[in-house]
C-alpha atoms as a PDB file:
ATOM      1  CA  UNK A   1      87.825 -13.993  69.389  1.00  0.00           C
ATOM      2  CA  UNK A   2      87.928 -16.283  66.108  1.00  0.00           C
ATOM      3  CA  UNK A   3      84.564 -17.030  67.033  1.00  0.00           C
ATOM      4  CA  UNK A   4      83.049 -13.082  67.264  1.00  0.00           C
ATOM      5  CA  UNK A   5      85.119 -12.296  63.685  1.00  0.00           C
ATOM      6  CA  UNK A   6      83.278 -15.256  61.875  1.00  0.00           C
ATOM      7  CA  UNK A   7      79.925 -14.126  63.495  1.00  0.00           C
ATOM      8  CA  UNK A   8      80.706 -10.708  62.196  1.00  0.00           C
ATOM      9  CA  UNK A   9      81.539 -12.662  58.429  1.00  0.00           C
ATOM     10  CA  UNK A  10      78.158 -14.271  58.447  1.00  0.00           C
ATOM     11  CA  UNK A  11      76.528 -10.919  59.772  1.00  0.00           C
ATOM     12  CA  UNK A  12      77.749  -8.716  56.722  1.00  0.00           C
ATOM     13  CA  UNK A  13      76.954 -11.359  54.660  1.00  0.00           C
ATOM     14  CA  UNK A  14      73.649 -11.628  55.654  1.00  0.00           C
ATOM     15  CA  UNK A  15      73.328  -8.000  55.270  1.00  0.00           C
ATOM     16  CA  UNK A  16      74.741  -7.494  52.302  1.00  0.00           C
ATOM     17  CA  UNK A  17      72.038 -10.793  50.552  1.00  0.00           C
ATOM     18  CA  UNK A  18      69.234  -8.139  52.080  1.00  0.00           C
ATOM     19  CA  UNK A  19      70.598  -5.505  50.219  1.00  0.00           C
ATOM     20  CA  UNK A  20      70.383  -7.356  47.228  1.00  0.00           C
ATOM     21  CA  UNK A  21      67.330  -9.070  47.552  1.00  0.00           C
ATOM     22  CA  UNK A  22      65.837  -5.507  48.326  1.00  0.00           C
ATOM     23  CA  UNK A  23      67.266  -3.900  45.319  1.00  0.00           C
ATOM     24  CA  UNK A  24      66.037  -7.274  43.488  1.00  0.00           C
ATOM     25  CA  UNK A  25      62.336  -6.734  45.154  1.00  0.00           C
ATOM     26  CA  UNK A  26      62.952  -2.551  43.487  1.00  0.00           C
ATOM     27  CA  UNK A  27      63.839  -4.147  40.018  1.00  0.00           C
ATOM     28  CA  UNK A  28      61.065  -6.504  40.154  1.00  0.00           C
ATOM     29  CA  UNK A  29      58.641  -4.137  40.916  1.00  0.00           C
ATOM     30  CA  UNK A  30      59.952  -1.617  38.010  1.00  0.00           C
ATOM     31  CA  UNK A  31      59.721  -4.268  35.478  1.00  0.00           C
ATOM     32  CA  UNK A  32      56.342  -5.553  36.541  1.00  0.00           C
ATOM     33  CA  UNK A  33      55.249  -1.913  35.900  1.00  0.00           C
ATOM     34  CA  UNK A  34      56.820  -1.632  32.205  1.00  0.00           C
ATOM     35  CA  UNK A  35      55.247  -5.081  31.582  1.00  0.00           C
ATOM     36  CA  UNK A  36      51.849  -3.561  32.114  1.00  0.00           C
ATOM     37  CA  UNK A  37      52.386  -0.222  29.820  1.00  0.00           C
ATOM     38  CA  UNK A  38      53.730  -2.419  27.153  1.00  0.00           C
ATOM     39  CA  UNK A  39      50.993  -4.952  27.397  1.00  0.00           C
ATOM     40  CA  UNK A  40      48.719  -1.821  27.045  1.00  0.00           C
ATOM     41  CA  UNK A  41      50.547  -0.139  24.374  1.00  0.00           C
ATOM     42  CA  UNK A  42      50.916  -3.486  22.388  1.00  0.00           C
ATOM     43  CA  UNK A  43      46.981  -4.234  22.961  1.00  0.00           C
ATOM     44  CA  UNK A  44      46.426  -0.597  21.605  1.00  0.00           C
ATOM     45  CA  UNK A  45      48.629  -0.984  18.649  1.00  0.00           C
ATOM     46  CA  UNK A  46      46.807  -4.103  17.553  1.00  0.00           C
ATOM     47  CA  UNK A  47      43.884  -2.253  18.093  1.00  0.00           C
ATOM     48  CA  UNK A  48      44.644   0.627  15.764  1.00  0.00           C
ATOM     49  CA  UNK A  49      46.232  -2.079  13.227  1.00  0.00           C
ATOM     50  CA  UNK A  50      42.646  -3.811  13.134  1.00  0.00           C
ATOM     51  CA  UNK A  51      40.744  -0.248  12.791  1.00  0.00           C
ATOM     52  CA  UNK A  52      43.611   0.459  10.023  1.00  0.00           C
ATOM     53  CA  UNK A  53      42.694  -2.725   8.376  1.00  0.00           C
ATOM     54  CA  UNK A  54      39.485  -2.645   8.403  1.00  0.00           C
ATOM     55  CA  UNK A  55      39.413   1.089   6.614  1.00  0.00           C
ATOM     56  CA  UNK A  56      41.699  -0.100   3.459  1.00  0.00           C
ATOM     57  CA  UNK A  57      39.138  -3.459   3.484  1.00  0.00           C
ATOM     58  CA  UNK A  58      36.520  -0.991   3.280  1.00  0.00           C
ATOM     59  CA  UNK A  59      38.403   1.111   0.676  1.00  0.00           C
ATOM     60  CA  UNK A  60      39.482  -1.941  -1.683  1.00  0.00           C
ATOM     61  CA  UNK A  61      35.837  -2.646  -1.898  1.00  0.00           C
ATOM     62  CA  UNK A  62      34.525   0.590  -3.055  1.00  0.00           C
ATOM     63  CA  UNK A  63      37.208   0.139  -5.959  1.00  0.00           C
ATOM     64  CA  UNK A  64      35.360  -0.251  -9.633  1.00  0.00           C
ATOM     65  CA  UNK A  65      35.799  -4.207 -10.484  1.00  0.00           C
ATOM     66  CA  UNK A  66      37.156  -2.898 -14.044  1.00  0.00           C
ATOM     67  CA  UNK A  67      40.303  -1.372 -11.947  1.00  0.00           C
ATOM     68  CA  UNK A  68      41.274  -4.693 -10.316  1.00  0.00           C
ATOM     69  CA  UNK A  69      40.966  -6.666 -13.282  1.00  0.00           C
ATOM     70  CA  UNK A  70      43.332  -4.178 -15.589  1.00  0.00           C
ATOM     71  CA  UNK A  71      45.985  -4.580 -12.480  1.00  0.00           C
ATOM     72  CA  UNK A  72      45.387  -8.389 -12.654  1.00  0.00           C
ATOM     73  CA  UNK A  73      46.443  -8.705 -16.258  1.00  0.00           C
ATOM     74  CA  UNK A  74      49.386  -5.957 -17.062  1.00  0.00           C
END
């Protein structure tokens, strides 16, 4: 009888590591998903940063040389 209980031990144990590594599996899954929109919303956010860049670049070189300069020395 000793024998059966510690079968039935190792049996709910074993179950209860497939439960977890299951619900591990779930979480993995999840994250590996929020990894990818980040990665895309990061890469797009760099991508509006550059365009945003690249417009005041733009900008500060239309501005009349005279204008920099008077900033320059007050």
């Amino acid at each position: 009888m000793a024998s059966l209980t510690q079968i039935e031990l190792i049996t709910e144990r074993v179950e209860r590591l497939l439960v977890r590594y299951q619900e591990q599996q779930r979480t993995n899954v999840l994250l590996t998903e929020q990894l990818a929109l980040l990665t895309h919303e990061r890469d797009s956010l760099k991508s509006r940063l550059s365009a945003a860049r690249a417009r005041v670049d733009a900008l500060l070189e239309r501005l009349p040389a005279s204008t920099t300069n008077q900033k320059g020395e007050a």
